[in-house]
Structures are given as structure tokens and as C-alpha cells.
C-alpha atoms as a PDB file:
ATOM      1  CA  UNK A   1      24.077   9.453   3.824  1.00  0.00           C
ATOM      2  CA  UNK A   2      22.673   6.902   1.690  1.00  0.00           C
ATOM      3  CA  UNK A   3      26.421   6.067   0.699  1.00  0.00           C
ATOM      4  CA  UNK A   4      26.830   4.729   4.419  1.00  0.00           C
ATOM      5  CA  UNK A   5      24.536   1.265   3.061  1.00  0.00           C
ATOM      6  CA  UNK A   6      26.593  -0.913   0.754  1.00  0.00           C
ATOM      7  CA  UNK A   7      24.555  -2.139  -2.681  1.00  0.00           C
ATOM      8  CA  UNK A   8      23.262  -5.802  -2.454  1.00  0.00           C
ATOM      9  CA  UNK A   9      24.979  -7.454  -5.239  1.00  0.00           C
ATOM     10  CA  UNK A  10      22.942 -10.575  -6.889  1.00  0.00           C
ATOM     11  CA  UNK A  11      24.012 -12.933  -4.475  1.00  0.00           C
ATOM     12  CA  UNK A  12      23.153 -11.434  -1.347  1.00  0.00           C
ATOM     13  CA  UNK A  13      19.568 -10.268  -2.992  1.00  0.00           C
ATOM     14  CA  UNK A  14      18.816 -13.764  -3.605  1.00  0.00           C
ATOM     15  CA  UNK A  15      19.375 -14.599   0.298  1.00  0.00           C
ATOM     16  CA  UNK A  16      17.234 -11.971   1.150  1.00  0.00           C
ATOM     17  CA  UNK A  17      14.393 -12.903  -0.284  1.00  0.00           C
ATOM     18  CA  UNK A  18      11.894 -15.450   0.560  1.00  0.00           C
ATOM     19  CA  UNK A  19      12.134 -19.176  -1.125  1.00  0.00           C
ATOM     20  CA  UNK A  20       8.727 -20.110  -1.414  1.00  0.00           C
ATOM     21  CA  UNK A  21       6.134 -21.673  -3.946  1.00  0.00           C
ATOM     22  CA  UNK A  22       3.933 -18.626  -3.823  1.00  0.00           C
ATOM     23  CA  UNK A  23       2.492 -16.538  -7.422  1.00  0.00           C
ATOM     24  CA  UNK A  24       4.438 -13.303  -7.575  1.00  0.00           C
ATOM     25  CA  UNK A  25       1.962 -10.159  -8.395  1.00  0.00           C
ATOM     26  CA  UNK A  26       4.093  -7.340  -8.229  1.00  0.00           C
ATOM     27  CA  UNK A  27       7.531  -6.981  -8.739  1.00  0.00           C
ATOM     28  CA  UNK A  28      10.294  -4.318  -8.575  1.00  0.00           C
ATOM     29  CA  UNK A  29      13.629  -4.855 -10.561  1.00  0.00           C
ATOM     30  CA  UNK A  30      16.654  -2.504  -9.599  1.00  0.00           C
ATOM     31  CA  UNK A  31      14.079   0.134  -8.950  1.00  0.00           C
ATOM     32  CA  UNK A  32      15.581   4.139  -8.091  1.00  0.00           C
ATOM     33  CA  UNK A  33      13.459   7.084  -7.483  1.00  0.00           C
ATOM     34  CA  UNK A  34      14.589  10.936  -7.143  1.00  0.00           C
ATOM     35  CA  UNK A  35      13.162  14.237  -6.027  1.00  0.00           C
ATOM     36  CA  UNK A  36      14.766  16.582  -8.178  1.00  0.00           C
ATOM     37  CA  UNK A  37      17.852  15.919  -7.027  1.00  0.00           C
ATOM     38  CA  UNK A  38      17.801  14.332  -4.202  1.00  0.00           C
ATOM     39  CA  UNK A  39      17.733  10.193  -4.594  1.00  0.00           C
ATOM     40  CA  UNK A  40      15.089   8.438  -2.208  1.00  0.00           C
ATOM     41  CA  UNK A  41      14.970   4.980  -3.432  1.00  0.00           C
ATOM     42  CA  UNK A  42      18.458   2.606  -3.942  1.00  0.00           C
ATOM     43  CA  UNK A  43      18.303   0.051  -6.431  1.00  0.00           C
ATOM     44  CA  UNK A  44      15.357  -2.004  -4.552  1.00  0.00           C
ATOM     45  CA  UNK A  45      14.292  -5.280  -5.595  1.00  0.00           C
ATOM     46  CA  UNK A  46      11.068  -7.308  -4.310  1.00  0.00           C
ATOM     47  CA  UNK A  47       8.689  -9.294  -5.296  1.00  0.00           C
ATOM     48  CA  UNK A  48       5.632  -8.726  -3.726  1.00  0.00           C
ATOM     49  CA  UNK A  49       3.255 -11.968  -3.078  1.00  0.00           C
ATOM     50  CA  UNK A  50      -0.139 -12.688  -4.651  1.00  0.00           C
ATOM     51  CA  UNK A  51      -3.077 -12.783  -2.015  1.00  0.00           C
ATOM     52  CA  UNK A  52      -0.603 -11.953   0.981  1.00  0.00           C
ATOM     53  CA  UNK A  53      -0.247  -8.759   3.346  1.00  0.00           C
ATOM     54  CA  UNK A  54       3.055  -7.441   2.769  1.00  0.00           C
ATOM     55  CA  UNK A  55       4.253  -4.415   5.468  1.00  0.00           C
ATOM     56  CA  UNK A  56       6.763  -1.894   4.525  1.00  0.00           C
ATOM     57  CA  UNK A  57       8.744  -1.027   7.770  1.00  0.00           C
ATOM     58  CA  UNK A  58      11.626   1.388   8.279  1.00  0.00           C
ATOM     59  CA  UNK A  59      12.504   4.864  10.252  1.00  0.00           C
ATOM     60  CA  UNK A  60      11.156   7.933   9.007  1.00  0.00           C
ATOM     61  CA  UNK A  61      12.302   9.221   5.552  1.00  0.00           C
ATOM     62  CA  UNK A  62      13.471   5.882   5.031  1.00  0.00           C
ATOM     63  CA  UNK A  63      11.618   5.588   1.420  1.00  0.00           C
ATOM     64  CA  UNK A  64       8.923   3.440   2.432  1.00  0.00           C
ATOM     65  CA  UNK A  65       5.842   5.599   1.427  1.00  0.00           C
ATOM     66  CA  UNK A  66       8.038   6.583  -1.901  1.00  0.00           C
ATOM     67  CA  UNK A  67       8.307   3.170  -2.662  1.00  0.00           C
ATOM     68  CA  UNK A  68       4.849   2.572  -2.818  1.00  0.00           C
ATOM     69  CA  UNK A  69       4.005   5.495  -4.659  1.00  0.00           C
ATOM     70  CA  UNK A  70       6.085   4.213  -7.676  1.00  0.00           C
ATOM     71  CA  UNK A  71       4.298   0.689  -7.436  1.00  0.00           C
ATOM     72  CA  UNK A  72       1.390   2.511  -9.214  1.00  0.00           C
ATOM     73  CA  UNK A  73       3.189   5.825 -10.716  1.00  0.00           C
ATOM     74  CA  UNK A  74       2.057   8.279  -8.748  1.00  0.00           C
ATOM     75  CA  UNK A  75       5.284   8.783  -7.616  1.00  0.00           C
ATOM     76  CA  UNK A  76       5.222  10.870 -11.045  1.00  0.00           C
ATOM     77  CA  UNK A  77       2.562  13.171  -9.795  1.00  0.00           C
ATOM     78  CA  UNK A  78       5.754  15.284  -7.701  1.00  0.00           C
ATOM     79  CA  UNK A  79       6.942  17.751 -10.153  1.00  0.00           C
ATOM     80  CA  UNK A  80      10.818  16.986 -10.777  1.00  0.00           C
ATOM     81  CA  UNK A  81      10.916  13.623  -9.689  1.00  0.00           C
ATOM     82  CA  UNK A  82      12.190  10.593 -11.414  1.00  0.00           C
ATOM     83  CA  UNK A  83      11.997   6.881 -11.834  1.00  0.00           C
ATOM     84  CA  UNK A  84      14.492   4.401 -12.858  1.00  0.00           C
ATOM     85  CA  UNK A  85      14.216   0.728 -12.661  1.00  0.00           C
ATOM     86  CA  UNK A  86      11.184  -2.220 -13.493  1.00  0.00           C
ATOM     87  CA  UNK A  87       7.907  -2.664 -11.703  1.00  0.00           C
ATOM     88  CA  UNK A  88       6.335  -5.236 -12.985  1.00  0.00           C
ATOM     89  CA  UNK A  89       2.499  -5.952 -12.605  1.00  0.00           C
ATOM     90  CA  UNK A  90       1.801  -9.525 -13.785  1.00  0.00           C
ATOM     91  CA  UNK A  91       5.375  -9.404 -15.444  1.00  0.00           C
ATOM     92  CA  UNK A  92       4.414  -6.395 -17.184  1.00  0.00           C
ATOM     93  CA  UNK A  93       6.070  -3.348 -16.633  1.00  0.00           C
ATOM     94  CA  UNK A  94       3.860  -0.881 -15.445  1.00  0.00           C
ATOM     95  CA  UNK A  95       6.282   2.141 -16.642  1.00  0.00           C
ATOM     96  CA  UNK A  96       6.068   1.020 -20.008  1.00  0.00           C
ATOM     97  CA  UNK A  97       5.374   3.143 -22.859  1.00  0.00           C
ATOM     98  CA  UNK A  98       1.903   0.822 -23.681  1.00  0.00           C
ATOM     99  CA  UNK A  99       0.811   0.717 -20.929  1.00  0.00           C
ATOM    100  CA  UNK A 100      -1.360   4.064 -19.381  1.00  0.00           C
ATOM    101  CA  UNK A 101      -0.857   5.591 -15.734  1.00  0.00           C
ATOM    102  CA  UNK A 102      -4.253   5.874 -15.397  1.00  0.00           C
ATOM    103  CA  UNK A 103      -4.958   2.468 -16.016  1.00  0.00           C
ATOM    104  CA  UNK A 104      -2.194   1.309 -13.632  1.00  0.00           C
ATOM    105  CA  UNK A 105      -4.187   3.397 -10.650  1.00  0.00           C
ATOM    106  CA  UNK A 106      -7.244   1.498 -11.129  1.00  0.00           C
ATOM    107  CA  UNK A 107      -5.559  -1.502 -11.596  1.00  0.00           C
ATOM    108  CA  UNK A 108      -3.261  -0.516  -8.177  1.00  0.00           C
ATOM    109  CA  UNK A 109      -5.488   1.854  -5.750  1.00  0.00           C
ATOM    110  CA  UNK A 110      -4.188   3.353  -3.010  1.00  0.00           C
ATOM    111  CA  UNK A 111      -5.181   4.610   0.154  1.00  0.00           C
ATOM    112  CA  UNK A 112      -3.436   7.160   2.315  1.00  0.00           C
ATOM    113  CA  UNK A 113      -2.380   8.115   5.561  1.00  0.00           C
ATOM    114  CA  UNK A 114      -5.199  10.410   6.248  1.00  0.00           C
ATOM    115  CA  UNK A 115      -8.505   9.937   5.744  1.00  0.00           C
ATOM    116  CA  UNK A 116      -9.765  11.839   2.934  1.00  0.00           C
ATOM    117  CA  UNK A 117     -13.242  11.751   1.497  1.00  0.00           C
ATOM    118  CA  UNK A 118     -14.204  14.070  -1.075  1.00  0.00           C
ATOM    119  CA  UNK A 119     -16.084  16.592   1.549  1.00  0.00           C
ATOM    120  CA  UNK A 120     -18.105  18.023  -1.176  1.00  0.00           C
ATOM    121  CA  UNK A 121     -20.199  14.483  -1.781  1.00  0.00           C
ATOM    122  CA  UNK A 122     -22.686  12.211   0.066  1.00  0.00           C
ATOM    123  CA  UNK A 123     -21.591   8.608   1.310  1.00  0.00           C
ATOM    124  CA  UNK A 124     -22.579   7.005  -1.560  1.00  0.00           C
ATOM    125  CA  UNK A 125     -21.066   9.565  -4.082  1.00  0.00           C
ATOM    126  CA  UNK A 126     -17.797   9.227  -2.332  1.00  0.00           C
ATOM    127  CA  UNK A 127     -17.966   5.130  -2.915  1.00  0.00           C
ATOM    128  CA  UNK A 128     -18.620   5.688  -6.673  1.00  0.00           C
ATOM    129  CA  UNK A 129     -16.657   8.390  -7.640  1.00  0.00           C
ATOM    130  CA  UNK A 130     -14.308   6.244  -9.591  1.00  0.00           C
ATOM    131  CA  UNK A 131     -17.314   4.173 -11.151  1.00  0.00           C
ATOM    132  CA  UNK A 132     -18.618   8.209 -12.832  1.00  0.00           C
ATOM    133  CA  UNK A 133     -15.046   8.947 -13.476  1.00  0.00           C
ATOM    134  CA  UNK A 134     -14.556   6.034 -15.854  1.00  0.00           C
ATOM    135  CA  UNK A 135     -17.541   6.705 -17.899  1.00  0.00           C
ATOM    136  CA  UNK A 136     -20.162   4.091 -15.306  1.00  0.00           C
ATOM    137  CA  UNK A 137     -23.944   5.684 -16.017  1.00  0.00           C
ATOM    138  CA  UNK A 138     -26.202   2.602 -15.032  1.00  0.00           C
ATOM    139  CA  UNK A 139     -27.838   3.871 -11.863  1.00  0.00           C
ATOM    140  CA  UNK A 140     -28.546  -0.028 -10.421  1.00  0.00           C
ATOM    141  CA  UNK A 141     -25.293  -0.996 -10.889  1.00  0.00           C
ATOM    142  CA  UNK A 142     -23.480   1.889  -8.919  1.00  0.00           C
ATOM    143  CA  UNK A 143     -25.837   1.525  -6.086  1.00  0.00           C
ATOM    144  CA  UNK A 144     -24.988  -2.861  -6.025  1.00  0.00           C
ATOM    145  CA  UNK A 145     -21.515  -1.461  -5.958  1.00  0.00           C
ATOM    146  CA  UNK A 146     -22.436   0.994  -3.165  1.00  0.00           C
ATOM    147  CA  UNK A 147     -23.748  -1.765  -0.765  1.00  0.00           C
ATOM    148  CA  UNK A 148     -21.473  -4.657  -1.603  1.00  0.00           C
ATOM    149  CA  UNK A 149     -18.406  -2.102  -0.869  1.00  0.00           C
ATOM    150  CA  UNK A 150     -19.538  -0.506   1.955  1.00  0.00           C
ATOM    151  CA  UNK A 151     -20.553  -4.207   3.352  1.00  0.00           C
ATOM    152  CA  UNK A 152     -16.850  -5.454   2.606  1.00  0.00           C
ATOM    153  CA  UNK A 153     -15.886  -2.258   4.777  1.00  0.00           C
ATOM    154  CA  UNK A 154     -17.813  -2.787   7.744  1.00  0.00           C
ATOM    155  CA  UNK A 155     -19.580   0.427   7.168  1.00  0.00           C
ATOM    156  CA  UNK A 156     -22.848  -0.177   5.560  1.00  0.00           C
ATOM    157  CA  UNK A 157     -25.099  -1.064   8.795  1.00  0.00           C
ATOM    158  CA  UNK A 158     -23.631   2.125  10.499  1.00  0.00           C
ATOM    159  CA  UNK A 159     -24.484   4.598   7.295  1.00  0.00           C
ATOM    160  CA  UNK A 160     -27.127   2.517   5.097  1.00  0.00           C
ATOM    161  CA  UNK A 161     -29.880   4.681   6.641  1.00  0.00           C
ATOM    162  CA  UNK A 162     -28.352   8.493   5.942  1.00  0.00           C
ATOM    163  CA  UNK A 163     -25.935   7.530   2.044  1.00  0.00           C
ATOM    164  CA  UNK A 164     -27.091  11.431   0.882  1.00  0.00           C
ATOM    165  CA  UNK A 165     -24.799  12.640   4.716  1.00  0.00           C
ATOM    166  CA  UNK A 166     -21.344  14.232   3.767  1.00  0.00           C
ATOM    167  CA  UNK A 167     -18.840  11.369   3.916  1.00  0.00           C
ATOM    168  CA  UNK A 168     -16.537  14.570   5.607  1.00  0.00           C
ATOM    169  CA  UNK A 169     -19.548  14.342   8.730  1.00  0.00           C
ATOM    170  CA  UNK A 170     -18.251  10.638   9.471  1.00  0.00           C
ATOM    171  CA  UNK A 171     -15.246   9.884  12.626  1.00  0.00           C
ATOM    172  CA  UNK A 172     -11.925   9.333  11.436  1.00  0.00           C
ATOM    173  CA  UNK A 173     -12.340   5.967  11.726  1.00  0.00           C
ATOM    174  CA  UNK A 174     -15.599   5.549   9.380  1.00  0.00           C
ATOM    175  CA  UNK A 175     -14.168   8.062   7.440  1.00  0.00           C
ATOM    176  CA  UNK A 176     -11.031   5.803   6.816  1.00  0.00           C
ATOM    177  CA  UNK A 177     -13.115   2.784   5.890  1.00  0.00           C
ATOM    178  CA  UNK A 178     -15.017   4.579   3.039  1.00  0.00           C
ATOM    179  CA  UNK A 179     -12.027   5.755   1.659  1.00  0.00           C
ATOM    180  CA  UNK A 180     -11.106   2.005   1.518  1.00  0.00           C
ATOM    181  CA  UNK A 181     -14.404   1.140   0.104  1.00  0.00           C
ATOM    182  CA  UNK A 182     -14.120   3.771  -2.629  1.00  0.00           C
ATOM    183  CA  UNK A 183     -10.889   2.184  -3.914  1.00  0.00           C
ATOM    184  CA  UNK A 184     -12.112  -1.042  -3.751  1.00  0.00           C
ATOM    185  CA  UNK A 185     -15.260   0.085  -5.567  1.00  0.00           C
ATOM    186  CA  UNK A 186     -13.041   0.194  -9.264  1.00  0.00           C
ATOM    187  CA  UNK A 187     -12.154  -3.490  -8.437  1.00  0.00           C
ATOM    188  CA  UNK A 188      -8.289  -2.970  -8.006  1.00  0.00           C
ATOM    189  CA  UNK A 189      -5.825  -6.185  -7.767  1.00  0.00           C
ATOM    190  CA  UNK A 190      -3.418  -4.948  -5.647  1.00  0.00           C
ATOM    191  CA  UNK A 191      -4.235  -2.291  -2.823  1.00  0.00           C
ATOM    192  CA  UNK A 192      -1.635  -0.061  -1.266  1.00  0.00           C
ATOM    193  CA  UNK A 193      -2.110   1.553   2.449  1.00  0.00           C
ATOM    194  CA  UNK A 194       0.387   4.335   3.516  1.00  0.00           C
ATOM    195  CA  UNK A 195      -0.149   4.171   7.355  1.00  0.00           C
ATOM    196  CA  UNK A 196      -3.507   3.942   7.169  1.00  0.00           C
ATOM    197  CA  UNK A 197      -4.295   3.604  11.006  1.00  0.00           C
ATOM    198  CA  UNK A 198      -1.691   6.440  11.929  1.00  0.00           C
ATOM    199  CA  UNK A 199      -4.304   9.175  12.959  1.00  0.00           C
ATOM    200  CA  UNK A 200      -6.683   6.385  14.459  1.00  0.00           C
ATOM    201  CA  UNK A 201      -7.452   5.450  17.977  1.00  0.00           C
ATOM    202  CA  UNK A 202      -6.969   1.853  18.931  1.00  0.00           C
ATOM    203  CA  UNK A 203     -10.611   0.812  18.345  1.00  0.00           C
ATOM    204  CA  UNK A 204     -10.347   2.209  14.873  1.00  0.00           C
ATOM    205  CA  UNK A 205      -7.248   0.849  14.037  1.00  0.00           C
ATOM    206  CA  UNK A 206      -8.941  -2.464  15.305  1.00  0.00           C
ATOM    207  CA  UNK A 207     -11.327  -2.292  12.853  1.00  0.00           C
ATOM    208  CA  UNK A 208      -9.188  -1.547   9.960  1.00  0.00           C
ATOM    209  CA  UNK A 209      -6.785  -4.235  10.742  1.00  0.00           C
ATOM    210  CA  UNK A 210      -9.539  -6.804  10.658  1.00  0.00           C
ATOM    211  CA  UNK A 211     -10.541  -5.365   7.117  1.00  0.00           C
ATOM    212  CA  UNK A 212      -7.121  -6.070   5.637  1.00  0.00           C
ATOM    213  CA  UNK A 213      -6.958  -9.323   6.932  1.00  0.00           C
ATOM    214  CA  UNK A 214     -10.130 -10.251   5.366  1.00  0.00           C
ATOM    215  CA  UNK A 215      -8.793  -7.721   2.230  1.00  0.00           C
ATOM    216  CA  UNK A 216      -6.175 -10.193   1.425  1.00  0.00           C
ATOM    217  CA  UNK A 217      -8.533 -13.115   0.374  1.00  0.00           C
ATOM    218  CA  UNK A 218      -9.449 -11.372  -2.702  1.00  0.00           C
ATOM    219  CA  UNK A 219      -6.527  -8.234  -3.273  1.00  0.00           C
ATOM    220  CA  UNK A 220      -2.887  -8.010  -2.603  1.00  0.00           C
ATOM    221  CA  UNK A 221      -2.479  -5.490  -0.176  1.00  0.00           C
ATOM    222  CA  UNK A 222       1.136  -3.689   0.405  1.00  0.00           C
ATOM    223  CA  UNK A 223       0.992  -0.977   3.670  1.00  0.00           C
ATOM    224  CA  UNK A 224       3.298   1.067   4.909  1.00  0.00           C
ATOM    225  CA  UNK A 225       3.768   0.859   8.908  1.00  0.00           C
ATOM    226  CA  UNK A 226       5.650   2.742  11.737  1.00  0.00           C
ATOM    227  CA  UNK A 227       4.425  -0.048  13.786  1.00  0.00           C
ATOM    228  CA  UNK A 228       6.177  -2.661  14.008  1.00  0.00           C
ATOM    229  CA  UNK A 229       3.261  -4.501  16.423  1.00  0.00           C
ATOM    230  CA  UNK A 230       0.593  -3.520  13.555  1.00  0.00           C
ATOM    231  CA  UNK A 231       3.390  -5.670  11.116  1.00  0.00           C
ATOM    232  CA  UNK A 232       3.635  -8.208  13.041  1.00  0.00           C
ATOM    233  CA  UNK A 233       0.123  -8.977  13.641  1.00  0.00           C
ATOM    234  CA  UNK A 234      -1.573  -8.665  10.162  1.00  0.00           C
ATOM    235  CA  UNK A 235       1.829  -8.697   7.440  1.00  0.00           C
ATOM    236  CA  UNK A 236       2.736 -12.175   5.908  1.00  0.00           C
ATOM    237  CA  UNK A 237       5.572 -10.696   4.626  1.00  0.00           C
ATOM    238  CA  UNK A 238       8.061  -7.481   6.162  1.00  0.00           C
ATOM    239  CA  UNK A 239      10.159  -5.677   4.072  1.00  0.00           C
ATOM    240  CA  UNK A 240      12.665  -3.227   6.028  1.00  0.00           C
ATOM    241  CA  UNK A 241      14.242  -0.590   4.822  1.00  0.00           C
ATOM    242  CA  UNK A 242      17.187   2.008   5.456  1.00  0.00           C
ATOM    243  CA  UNK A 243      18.312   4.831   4.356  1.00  0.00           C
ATOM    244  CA  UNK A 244      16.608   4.426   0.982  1.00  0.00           C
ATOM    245  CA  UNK A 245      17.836   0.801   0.558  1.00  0.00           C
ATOM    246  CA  UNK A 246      15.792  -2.587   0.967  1.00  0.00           C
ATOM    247  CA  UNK A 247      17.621  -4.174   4.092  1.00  0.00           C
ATOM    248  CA  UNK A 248      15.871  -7.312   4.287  1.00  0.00           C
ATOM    249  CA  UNK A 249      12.661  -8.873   3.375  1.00  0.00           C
ATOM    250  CA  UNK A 250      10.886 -12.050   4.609  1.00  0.00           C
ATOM    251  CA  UNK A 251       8.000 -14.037   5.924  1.00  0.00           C
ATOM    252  CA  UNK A 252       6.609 -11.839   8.899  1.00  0.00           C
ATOM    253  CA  UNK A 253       7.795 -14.169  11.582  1.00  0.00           C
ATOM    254  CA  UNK A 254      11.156 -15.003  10.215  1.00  0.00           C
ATOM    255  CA  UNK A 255      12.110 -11.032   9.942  1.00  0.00           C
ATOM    256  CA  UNK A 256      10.900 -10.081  13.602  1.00  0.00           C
ATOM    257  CA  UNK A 257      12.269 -13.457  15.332  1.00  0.00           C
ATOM    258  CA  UNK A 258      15.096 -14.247  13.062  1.00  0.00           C
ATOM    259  CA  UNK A 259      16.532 -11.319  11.029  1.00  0.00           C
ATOM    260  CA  UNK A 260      19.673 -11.882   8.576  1.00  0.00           C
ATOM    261  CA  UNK A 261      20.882  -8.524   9.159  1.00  0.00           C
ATOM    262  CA  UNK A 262      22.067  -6.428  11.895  1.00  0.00           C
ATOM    263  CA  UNK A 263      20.603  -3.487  10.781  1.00  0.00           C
ATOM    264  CA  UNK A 264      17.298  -5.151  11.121  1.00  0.00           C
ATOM    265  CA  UNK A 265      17.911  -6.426  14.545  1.00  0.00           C
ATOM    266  CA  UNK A 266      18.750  -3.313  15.828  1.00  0.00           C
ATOM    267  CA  UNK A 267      15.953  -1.580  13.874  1.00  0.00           C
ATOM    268  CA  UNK A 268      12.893  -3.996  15.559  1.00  0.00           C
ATOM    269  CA  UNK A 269      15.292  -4.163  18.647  1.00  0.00           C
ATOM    270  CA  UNK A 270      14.606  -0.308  19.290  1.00  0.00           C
ATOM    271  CA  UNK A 271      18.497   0.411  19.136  1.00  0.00           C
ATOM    272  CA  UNK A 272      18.011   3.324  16.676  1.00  0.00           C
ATOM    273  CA  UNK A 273      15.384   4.328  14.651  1.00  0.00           C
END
């Protein structure tokens, strides 16, 4: 029961998060999220780093992949559900009445847990989709946005020769990668990964890893993990969560080799979870 967590009163908030120097891009203020009737987000509170890799760890049904969805509303999208709370982009809150959904998805692109290219469209229509959504005609500038995308990916030498193939004909782990490029192609600032290596061999997942690392020089980049190895190797920053409750959140190293809270210990410990 989500009862069975005690509420983090100011205090204890403030000693969970990090004390550092660093810009703050995103963040969520007393933030609760429903489905229907059913609560799946308590009262959560982070501020999520500019330029850094922050991981989202926790058991399953935890809230981790419904927090992200309300960092850029599409949370929404599920009929009946709810949001309560701040989530502020650039200290502006994104569920204000001036400011548009769509707008906050371009601004906050996501990719998800399973590849999914549009199987109906080449390579290149998949990277540009976004660009012919929001009204982008010039033919030039959608194919420089084509190559510079797919060349941030890691993709372009392996498909620059065959851009009119299905982007549904590619592996899962190509396929993964242009999904990637296709949000970066509307120039998002922050980009959010629900376990985006999950249905990936290790090679893949390699190769994905290596592209968020890079990623992070130029986006913020939030993902959602069940692995706590993946965490620890590319995240700057773990948040953990329980039960619909942020738990703890820190610098990467800190969290895995020092955690606050029992709860965490025995969550990275393998004692439940």
C-alpha cells in the first residue's frame, strides 16, 4: 500500500537532495498523478540537472515510467488520469494554462521502451516526421537534418546508402537509434528514455549507452532503468523510488555506495525488489 511509505516533510526533502552548484532544468514541486482512481505518484519532488544523465530506478509499478510521462504531459494522453503538483521547465510550469502540451513535447521528447518507427515510412521520413508535422517544407533543410541526426545516432554510415528502406526493415537495435534520432531531429532540451535498452542485446544496448553519454553534452536526458548496472555506469544522478514515493535521490556514486535510506540499501542490495 502506498500508505506503508511515510511523506517526506521539508526537512528530510532537503537532505535528500543533492547540494551542488549545478543549473536546474527541470523541476517537480509536490507532484501527484492518478489513474482514475488509483494514485501512482506521492507528492515527488526533484530537480532534475542541466546537461547531466539522471536514471530513474525502482521495482516494477513503482511510478518511475509515470513519472516521466508527466515531465512532458503525456501522462494526460490516459483517459481518466490526473495531475496534481508543479513541473517546472526553466521555472516555468509546464501545466500551465499558457503554456501548450504540444509545445512542451517538442520542447521534452521522449523515447520509449520499444522501438517504434513509423513502419509505414522510409529512414529518412521516419527522422523528419516531426520537422512535416510542424509545418517544415524546405526540402535542403530536412535532408541537413536527416544526416546530422542520423550522424549524432551512429546510424548514418550503416543506412546512408538505402534512406527510401522501411525504418520497420532495420534490427532492434538500429531501429532504437532512429527513433532517438527522430526526437532529436525537433531539437528538444531535455530527452526522456523509458528503458530504452530493455528489448536489446548487450551489443545494442552498448551502443545506445555510448549515445547518451555523448547525448548529455548538448540535452538533458532523464531514463528510466531496471538496471541498476546500466545506472550506475552512464547516470550522474539516481533517483529511487517506492511504492509511488521518491525514496532518495543523489549523485550516481553517492546513492549506490552510500545510500541515506534503508529502503535504498536494500533495494540496490537485492533484498527485495
Amino acid at each position: 500500500m502506498l500508505e506503508s511509505v511515510t511523506s517526506l516533510d521539508v526537512e528530510e526533502r532537503q537532505r535528500l537532495e543533492p547540494h551542488d552548484a549545478l543549473e536546474t532544468k527541470m523541476e517537480v514541486v509536490g507532484l501527484d498523478a492518478w489513474y482514475s482512481t488509483k494514485q501512482a505518484l506521492v507528492d515527488v519532488n526533484l530537480n532534475v540537472r542541466s546537461n547531466k544523465v539522471t536514471a530513474i530506478i525502482g521495482p516494477s509499478g513503482c511510478g518511475k515510467s509515470t513519472l516521466i510521462r508527466c515531465l512532458n504531459r503525456m501522462h494526460e494522453l490516459v483517459p481518466g488520469s490526473r495531475v496534481t503538483g508543479s513541473v517546472l521547465l526553466d521555472g516555468k510550469n509546464i501545466y500551465g494554462s499558457d503554456l501548450d502540451a504540444v509545445d512542451v513535447r517538442r520542447r521534452v521528447g521522449m523515447v520509449f521502451q520499444k522501438p517504434n518507427p513509423f513502419p509505414n515510412m522510409s529512414i529518412a521520413d521516419n527522422v523528419t516526421a516531426g520537422l512535416k508535422l510542424a509545418g517544415v517544407k524546405d526540402e535542403s533543410s530536412m535532408k541537413e537534418v536527416e544526416r546530422r541526426t542520423l550522424e549524432r545516432v551512429g546510424l548514418w554510415d550503416e543506412v546512408k546508402d538505402d534512406l527510401k528502406r522501411s525504418g520497420a526493415s532495420l534490427s532492434g537495435g538500429q531501429q532504437q537509434r532512429l527513433c532517438i534520432a527522430r526526437a532529436l531531429a525537433i531539437e528538444p532540451e531535455v530527452l526522456l528514455m523509458d528503458e530504452p535498452c530493455s528489448a536489446l542485446d548487450p551489443t545494442a544496448t552498448a551502443k545506445i549507452e555510448q549515445l547518451i553519454t555523448s547525448l548529455k553534452q548538448t540535452y538533458t536526458v532523464v531514463i528510466v532503468t531496471h538496471n541498476m548496472q546500466q545506472a550506475a555506469r552512464i547516470a550522474d544522478y539516481t533517483a529511487f523510488m517506492y511504492l509511488g514515493k521518491l525514496i532518495e535521490y543523489d549523485e550516481t556514486t553517492t546513492l549506490f555506495e552510500n545510500p541515506r535510506q534503508e529502503l535504498t540499501e536494500r533495494y540496490i542490495t537485492g533484498k527485495f525488489g
